[in-house]
Protein backbone atom coordinates (compact mmCIF):
# COMPACT_ATOMS: atom_id res chain seq x y z
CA UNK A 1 0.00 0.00 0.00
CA UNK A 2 1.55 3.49 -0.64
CA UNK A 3 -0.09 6.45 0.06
CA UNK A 4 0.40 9.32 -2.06
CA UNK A 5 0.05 13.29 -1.28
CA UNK A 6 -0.90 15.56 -3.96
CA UNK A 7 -1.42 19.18 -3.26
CA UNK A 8 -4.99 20.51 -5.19
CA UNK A 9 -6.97 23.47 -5.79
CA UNK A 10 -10.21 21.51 -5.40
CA UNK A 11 -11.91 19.02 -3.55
CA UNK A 12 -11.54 15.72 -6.69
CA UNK A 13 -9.87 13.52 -8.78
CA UNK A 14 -10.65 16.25 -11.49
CA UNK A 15 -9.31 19.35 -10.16
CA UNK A 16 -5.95 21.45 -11.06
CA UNK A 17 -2.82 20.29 -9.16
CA UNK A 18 -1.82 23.52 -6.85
CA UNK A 19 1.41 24.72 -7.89
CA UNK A 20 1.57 25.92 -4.37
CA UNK A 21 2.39 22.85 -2.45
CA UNK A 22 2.04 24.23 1.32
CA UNK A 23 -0.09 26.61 0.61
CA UNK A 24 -2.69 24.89 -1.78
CA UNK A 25 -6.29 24.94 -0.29
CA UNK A 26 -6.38 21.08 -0.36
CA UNK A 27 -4.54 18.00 -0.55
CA UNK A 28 -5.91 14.60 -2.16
CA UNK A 29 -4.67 11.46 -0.46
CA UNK A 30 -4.11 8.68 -2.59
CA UNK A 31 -4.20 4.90 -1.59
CA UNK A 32 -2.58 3.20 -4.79
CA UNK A 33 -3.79 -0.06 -3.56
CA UNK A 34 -7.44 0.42 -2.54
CA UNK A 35 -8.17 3.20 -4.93
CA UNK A 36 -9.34 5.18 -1.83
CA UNK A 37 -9.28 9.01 -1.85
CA UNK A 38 -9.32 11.39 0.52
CA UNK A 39 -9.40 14.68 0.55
CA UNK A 40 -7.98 16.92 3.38
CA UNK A 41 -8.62 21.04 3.63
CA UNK A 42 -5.06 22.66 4.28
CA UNK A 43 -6.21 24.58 7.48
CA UNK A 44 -2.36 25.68 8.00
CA UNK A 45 -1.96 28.95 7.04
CA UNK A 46 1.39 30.60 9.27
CA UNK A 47 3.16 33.26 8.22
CA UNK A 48 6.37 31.29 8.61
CA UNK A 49 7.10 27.40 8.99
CA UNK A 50 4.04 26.36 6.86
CA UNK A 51 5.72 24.04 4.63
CA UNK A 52 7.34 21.66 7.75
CA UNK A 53 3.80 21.99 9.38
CA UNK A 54 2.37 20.70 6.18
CA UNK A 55 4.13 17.63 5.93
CA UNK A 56 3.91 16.84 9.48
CA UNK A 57 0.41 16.50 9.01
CA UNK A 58 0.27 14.56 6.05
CA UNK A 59 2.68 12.40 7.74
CA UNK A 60 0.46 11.85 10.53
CA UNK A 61 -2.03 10.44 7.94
CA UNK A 62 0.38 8.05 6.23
CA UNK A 63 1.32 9.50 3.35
CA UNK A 64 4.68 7.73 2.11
CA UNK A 65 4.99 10.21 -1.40
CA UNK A 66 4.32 13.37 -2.13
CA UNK A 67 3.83 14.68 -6.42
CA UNK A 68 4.28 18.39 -6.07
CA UNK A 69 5.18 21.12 -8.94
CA UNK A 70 7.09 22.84 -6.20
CA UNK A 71 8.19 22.61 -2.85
CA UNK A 72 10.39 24.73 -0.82
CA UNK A 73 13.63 24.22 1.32
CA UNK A 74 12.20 23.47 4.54
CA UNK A 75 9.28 21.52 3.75
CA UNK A 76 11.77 19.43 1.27
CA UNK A 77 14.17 19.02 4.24
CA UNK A 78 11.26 17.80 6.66
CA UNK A 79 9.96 15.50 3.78
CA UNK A 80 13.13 14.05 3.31
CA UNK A 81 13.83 13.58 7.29
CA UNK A 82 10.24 11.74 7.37
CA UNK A 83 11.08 9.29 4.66
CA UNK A 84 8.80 10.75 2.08
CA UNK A 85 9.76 10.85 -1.54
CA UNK A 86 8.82 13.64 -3.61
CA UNK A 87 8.13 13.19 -7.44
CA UNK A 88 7.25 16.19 -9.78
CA UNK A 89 4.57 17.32 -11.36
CA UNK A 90 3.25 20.58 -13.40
CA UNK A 91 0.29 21.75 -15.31
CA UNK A 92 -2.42 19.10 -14.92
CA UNK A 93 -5.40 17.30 -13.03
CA UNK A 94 -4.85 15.15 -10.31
CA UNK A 95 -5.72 12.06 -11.88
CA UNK A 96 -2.98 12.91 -14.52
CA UNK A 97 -0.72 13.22 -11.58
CA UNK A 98 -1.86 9.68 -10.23
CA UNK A 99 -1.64 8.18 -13.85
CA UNK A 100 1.98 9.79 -14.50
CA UNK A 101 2.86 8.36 -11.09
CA UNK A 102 1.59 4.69 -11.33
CA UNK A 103 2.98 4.44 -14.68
CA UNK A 104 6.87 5.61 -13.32
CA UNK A 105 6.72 8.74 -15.83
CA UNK A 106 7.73 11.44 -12.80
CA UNK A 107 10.94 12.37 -11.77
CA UNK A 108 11.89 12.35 -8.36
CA UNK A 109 12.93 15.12 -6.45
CA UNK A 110 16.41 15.44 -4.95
CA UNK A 111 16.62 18.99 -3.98
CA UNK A 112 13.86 21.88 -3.49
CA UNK A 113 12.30 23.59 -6.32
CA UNK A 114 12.16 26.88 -4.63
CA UNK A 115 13.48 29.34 -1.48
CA UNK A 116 11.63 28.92 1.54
């Protein structure tokens, strides 16, 4: 079972990956053996020291990966401590992001994307 993280503008399958991964307004949980979604409101909103909250709470819910467009220094750091790998993804829905990832098409992260 992996469990995979992908930060959304919306609330489904359908909806625009965020390009903002700690501060998207939602993240869709992924379970790429039960096909089970779930869909969690990003209620973190600090001025600083969003992006290791972020992941500490999608950590708390399992997720193992993370498919992101960007992702800052810190939250990349905290990711990486936690044992979560971080793949990349731009310009499409969130099922394309799940299709691209079960089918080994995204590249995984080994550095941030961006300051922060």
């Amino acid at each position: 079972m992996a469990r995979v993280a992908i930060p959304s503008v919306g609330k489904d399958l359908s909806s625009m990956v965020s390009d903002r991964f700690a501060r998207a307004e939602y993240f869709i949980i992924y379970d790429t053996e039960s096909g089970n979604v779930e869909v969690v409101e990003n209620t973190i909103a600090d001025a600083h020291g969003t992006g290791p909250k972020v992941v500490q709470s999608l950590v708390s819910k399992g997720v193992e990966y993370l498919i992101a467009s960007n992702v800052g220094r810190n939250a990349f750091e905290t990711l990486k401590a936690a044992g979560v790998k971080v793949y990349r993804f731009e310009g499409g829905t969130v099922q394309e992001a799940i299709d691209a990832f079960s089918e080994g098409r995204l590249e995984e992260l080994t550095t941030f994307t961006r300051e922060g």
